[in-house]
PDB file of N, CA and C in Angstrom:
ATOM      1  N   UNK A   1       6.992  14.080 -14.841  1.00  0.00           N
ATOM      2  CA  UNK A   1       7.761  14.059 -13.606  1.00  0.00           C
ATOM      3  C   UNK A   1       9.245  14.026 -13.981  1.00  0.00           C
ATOM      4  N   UNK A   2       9.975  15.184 -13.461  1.00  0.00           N
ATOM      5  CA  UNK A   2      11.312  15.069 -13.567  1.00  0.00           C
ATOM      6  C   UNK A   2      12.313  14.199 -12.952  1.00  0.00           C
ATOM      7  N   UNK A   3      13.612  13.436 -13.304  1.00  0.00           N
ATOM      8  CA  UNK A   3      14.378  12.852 -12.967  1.00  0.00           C
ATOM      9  C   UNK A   3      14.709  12.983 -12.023  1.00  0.00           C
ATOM     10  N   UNK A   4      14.827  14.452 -10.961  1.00  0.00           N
ATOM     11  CA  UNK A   4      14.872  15.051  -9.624  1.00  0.00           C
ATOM     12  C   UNK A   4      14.080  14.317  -8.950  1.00  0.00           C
ATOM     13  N   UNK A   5      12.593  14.516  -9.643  1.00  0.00           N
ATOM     14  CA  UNK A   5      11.346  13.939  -8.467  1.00  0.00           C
ATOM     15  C   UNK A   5      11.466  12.717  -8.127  1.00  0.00           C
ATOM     16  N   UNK A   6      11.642  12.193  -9.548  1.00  0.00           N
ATOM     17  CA  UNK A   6      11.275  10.754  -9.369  1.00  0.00           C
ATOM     18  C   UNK A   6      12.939  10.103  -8.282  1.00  0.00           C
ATOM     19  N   UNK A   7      13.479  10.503  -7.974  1.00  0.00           N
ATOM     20  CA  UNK A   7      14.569  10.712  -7.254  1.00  0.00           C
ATOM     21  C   UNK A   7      14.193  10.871  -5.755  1.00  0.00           C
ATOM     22  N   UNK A   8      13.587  12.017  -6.212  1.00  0.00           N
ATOM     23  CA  UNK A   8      13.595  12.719  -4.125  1.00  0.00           C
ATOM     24  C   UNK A   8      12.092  11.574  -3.419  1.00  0.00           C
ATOM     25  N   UNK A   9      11.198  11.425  -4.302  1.00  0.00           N
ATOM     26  CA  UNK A   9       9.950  10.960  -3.478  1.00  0.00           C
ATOM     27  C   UNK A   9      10.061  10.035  -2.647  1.00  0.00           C
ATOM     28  N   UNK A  10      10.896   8.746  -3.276  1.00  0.00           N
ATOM     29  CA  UNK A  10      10.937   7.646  -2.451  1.00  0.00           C
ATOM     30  C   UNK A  10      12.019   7.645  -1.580  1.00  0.00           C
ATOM     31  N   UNK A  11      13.355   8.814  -1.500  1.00  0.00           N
ATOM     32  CA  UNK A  11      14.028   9.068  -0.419  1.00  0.00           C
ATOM     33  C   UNK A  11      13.534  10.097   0.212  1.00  0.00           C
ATOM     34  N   UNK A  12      12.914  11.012   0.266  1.00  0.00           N
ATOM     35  CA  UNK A  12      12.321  11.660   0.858  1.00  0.00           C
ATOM     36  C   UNK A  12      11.499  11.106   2.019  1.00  0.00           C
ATOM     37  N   UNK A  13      10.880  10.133   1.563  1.00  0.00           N
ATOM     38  CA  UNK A  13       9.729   9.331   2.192  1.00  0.00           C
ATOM     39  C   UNK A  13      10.926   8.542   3.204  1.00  0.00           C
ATOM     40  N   UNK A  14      11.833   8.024   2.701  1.00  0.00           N
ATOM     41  CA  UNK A  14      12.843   7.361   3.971  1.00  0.00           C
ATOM     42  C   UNK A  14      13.412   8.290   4.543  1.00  0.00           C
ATOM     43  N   UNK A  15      13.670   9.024   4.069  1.00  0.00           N
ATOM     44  CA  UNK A  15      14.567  10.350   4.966  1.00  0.00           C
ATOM     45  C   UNK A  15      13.389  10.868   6.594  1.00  0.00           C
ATOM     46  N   UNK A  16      12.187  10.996   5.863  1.00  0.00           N
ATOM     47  CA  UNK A  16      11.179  11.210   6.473  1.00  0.00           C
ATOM     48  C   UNK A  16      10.961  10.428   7.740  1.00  0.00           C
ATOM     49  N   UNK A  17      10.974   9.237   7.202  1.00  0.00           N
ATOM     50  CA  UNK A  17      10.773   8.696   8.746  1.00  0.00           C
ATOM     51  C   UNK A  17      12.257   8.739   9.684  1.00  0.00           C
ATOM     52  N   UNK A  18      13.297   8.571   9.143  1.00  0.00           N
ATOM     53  CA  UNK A  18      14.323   8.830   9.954  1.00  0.00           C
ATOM     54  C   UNK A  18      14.431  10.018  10.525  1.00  0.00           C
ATOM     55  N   UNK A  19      14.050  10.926  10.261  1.00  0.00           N
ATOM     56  CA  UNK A  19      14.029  12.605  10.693  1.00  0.00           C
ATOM     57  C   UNK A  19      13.104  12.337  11.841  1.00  0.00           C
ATOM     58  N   UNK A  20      11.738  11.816  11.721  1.00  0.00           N
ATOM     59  CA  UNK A  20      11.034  11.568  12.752  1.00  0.00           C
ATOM     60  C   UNK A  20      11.419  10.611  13.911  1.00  0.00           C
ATOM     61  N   UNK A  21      11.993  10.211  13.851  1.00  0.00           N
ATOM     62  CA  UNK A  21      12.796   8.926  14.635  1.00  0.00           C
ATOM     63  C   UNK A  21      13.695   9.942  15.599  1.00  0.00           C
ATOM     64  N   UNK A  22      14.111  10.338  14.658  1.00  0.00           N
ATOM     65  CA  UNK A  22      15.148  11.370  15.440  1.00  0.00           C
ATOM     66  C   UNK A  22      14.683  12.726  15.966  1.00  0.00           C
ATOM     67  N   UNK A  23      14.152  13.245  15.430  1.00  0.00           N
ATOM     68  CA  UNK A  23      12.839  14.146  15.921  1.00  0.00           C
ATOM     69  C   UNK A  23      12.389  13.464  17.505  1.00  0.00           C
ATOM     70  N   UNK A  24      11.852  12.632  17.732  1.00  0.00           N
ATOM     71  CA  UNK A  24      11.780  11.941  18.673  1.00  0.00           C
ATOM     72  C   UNK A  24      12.159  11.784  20.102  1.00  0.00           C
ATOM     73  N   UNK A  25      13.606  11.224  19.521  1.00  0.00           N
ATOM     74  CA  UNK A  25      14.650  11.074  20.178  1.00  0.00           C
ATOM     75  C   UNK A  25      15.114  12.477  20.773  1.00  0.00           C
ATOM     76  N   UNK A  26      15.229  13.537  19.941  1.00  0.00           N
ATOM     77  CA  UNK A  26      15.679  14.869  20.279  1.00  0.00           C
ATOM     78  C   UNK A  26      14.975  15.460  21.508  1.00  0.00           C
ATOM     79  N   UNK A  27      13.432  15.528  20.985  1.00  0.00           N
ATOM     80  CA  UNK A  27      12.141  16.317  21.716  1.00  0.00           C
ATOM     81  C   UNK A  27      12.556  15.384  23.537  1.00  0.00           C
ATOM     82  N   UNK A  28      12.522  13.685  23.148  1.00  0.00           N
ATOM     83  CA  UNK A  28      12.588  13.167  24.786  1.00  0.00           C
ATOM     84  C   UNK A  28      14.029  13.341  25.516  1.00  0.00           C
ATOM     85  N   UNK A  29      15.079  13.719  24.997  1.00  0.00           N
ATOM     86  CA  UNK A  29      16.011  14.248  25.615  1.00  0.00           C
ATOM     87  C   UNK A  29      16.108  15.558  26.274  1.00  0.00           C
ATOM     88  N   UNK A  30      15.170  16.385  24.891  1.00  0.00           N
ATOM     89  CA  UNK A  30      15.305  17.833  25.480  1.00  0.00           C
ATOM     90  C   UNK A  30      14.421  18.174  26.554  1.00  0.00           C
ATOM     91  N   UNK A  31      13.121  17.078  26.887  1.00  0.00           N
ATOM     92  CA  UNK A  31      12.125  17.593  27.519  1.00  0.00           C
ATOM     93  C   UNK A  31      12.889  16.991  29.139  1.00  0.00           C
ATOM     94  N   UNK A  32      13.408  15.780  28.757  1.00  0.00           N
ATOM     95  CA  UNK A  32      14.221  15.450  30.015  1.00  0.00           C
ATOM     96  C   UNK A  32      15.122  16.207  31.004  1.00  0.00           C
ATOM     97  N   UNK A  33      15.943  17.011  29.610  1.00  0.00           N
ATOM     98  CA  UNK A  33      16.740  18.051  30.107  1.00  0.00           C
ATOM     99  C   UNK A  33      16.189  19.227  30.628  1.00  0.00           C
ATOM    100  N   UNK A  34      15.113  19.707  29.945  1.00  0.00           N
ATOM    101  CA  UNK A  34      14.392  20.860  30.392  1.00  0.00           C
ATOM    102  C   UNK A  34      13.907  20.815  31.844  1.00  0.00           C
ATOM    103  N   UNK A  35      12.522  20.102  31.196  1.00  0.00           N
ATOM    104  CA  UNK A  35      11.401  19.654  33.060  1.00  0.00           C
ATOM    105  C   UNK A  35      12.620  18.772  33.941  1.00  0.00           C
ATOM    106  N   UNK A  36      13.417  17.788  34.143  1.00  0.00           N
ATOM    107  CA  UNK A  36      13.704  16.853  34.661  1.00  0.00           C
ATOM    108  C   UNK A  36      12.974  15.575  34.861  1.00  0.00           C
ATOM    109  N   UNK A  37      12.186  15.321  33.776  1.00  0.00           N
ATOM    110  CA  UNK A  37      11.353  14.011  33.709  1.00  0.00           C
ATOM    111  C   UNK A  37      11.636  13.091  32.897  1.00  0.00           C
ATOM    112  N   UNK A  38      11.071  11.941  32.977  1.00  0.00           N
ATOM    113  CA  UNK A  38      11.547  11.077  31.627  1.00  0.00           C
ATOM    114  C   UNK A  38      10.713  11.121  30.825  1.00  0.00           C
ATOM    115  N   UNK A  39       9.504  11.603  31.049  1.00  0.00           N
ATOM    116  CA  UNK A  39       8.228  11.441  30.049  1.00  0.00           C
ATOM    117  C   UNK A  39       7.658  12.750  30.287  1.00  0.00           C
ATOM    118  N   UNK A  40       7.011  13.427  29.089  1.00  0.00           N
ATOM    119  CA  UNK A  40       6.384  14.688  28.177  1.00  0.00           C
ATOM    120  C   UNK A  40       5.178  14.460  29.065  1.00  0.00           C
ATOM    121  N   UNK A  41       4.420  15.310  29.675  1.00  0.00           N
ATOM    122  CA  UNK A  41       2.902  14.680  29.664  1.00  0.00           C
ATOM    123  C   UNK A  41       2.214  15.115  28.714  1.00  0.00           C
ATOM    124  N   UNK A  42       0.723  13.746  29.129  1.00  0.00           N
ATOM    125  CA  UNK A  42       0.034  13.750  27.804  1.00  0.00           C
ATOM    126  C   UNK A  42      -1.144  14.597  27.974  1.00  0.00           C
ATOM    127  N   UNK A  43      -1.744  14.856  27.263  1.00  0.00           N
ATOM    128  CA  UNK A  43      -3.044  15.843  26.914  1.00  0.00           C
ATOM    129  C   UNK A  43      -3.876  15.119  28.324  1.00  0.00           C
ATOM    130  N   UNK A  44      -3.681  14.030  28.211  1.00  0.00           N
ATOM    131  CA  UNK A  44      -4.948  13.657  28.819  1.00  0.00           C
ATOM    132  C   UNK A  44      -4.748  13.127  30.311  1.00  0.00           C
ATOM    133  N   UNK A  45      -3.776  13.395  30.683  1.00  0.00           N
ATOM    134  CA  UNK A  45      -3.314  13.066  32.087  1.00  0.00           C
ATOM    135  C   UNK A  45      -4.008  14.874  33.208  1.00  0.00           C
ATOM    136  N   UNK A  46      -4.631  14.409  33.773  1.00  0.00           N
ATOM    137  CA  UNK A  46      -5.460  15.112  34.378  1.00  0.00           C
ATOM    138  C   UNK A  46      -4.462  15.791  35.597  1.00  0.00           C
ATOM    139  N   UNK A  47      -3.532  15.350  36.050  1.00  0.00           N
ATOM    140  CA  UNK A  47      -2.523  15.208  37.275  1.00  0.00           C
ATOM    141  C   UNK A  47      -1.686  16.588  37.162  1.00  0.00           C
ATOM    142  N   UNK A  48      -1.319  16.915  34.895  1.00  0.00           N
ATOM    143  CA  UNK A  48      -0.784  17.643  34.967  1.00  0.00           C
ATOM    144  C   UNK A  48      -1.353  19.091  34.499  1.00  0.00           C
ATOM    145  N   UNK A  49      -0.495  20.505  34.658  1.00  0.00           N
ATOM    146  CA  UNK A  49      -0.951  21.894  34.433  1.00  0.00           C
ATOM    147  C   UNK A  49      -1.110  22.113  32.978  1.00  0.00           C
ATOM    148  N   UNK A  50      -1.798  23.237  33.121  1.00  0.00           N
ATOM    149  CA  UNK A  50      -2.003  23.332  31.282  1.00  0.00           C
ATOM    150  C   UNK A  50      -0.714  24.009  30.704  1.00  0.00           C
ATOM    151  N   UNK A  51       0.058  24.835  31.486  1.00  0.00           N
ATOM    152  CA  UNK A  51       0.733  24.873  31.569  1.00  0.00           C
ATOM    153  C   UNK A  51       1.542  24.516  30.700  1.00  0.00           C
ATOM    154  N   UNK A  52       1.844  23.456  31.578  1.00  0.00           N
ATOM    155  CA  UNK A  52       2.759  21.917  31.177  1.00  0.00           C
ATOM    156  C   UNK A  52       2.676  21.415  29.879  1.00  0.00           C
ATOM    157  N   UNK A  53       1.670  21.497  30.109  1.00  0.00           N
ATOM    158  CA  UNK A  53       0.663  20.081  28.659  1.00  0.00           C
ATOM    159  C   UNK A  53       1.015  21.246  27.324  1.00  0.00           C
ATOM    160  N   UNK A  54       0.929  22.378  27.450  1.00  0.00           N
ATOM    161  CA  UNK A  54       0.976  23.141  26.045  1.00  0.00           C
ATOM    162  C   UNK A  54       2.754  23.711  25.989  1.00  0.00           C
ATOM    163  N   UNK A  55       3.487  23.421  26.593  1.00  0.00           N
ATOM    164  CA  UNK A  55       4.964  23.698  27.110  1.00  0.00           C
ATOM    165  C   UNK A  55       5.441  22.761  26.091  1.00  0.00           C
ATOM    166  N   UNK A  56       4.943  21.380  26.815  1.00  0.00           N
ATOM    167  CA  UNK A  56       5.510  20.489  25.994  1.00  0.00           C
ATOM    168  C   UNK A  56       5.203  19.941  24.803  1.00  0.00           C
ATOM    169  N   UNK A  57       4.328  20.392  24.075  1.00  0.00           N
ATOM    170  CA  UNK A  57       3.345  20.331  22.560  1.00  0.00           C
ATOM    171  C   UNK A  57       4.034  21.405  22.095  1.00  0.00           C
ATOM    172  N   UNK A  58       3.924  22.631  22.359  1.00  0.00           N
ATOM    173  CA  UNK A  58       4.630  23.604  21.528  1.00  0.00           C
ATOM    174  C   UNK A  58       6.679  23.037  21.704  1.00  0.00           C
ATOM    175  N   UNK A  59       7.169  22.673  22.653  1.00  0.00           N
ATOM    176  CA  UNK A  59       8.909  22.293  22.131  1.00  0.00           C
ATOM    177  C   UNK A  59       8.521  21.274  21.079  1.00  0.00           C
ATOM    178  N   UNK A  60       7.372  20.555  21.455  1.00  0.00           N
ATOM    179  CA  UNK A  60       7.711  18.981  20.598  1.00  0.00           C
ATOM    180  C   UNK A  60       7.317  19.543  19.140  1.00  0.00           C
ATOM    181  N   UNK A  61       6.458  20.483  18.995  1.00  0.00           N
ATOM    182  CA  UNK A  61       6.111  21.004  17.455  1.00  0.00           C
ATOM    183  C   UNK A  61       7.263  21.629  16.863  1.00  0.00           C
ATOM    184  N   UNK A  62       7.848  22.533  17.677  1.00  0.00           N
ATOM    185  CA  UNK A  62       9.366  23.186  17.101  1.00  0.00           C
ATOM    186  C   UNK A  62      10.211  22.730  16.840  1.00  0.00           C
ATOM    187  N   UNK A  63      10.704  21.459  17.619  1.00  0.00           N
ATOM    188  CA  UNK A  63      11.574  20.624  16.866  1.00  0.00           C
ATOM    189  C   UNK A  63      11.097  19.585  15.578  1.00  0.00           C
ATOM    190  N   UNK A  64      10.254  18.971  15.862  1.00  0.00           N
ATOM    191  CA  UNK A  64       9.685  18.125  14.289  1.00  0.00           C
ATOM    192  C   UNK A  64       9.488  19.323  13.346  1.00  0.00           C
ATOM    193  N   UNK A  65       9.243  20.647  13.598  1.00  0.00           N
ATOM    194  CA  UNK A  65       9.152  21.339  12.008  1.00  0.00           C
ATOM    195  C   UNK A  65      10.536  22.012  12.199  1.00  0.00           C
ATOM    196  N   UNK A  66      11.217  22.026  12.833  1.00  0.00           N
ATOM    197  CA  UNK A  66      13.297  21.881  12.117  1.00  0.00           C
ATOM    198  C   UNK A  66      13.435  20.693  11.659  1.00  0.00           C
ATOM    199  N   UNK A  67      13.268  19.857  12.054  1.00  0.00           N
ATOM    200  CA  UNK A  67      14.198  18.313  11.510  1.00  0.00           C
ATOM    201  C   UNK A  67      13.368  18.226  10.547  1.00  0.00           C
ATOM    202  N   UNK A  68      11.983  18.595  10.231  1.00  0.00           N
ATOM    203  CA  UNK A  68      11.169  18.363   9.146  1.00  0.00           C
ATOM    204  C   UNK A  68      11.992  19.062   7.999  1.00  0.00           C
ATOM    205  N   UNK A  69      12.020  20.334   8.374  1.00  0.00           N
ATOM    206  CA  UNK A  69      12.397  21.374   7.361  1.00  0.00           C
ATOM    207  C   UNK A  69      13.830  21.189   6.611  1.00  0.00           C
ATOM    208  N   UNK A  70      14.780  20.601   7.763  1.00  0.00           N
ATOM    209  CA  UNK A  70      16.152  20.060   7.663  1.00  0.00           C
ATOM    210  C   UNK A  70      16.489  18.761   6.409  1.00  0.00           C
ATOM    211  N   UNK A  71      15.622  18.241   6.972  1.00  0.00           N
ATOM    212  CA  UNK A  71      15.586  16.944   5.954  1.00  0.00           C
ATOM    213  C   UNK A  71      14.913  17.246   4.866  1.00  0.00           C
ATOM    214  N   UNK A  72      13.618  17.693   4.654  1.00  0.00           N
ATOM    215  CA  UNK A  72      13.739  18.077   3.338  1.00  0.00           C
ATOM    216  C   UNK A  72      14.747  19.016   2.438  1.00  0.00           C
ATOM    217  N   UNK A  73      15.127  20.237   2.854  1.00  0.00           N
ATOM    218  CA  UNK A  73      16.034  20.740   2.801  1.00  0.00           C
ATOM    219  C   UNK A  73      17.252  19.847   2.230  1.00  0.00           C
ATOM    220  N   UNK A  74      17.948  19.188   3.216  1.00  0.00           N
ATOM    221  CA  UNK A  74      18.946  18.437   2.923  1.00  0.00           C
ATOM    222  C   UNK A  74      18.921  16.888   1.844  1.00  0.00           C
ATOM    223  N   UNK A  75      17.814  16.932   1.404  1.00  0.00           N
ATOM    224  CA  UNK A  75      17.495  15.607   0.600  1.00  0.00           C
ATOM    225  C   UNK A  75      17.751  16.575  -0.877  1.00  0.00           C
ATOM    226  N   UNK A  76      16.683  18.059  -0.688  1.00  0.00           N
ATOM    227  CA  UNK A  76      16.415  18.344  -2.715  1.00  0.00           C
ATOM    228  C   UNK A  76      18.131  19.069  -2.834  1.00  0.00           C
ATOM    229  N   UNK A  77      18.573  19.396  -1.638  1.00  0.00           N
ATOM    230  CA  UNK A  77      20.145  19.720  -2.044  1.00  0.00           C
ATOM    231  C   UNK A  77      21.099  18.490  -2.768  1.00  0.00           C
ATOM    232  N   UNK A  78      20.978  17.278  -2.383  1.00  0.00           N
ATOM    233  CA  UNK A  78      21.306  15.951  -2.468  1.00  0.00           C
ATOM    234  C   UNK A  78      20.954  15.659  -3.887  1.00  0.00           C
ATOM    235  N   UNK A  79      19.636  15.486  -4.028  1.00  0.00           N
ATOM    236  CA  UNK A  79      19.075  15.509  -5.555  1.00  0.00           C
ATOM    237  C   UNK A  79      19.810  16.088  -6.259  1.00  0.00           C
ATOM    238  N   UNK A  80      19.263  17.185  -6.422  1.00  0.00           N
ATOM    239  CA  UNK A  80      20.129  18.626  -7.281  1.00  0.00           C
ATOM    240  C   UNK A  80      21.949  18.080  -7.205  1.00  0.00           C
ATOM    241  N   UNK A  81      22.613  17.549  -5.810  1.00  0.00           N
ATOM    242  CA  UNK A  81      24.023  17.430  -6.549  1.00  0.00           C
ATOM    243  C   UNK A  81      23.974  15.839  -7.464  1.00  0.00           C
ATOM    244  N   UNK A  82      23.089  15.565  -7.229  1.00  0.00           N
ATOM    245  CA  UNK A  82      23.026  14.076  -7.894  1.00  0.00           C
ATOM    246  C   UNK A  82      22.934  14.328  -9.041  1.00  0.00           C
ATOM    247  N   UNK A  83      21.888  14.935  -9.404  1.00  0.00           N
ATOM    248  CA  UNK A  83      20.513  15.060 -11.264  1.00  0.00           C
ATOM    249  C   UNK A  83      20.648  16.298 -11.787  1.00  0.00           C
ATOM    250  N   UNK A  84      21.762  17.482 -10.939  1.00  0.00           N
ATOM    251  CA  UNK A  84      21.435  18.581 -11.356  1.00  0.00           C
ATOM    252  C   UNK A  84      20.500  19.251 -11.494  1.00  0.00           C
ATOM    253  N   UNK A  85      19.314  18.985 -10.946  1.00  0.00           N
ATOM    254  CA  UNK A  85      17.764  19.526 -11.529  1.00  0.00           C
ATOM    255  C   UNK A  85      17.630  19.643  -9.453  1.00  0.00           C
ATOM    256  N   UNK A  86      16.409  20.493  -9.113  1.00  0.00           N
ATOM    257  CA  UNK A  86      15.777  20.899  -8.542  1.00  0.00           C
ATOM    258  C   UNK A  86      14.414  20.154  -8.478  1.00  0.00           C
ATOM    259  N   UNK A  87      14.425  19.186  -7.658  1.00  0.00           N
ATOM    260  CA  UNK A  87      13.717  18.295  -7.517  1.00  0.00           C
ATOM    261  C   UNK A  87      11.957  19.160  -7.225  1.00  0.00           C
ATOM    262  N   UNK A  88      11.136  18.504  -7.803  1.00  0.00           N
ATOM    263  CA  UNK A  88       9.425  19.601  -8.240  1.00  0.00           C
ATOM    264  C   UNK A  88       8.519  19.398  -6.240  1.00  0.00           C
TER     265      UNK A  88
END
């Protein structure tokens, strides 16, 4: 295991949950802004359209795989200016 890895795993892993945190935060603002609701509905709320229910699963998937992609992204760049190496 390279000096990169052993580097990126255990910030990665914190970066990770902060991305999701914020991921989060993003998806319930944007869905607020979008529909005008405060809350996404859930799969299993019968009340709402399918519509709906797959509207808001597909924004909430598109944003967690940017901020996913972002943060990793922005962590092995970090590494690499740290260790010089290209984290594995």
């Amino acid at each position: 295991m390279t000096k990169a890895t052993m580097l990126y795993k255990p910030l990665g892993m914190a970066f990770g949950m902060l991305g999701g945190m914020a991921a989060s935060a993003l998806f319930n603002r944007t869905w607020k802004m979008v529909a005008g609701e405060d809350d996404a509905p859930d799969a299993h709320d019968e009340d709402r359209a399918w519509r709906e229910i797959l509207a808001a699963a597909a924004l909430q998937g598109a944003i967690f795989a940017v901020v996913k992609a972002a943060v990793q992204r922005g962590g092995a760049v970090s590494v690499r200016r740290v260790t010089g190496q290209w984290p594995d």
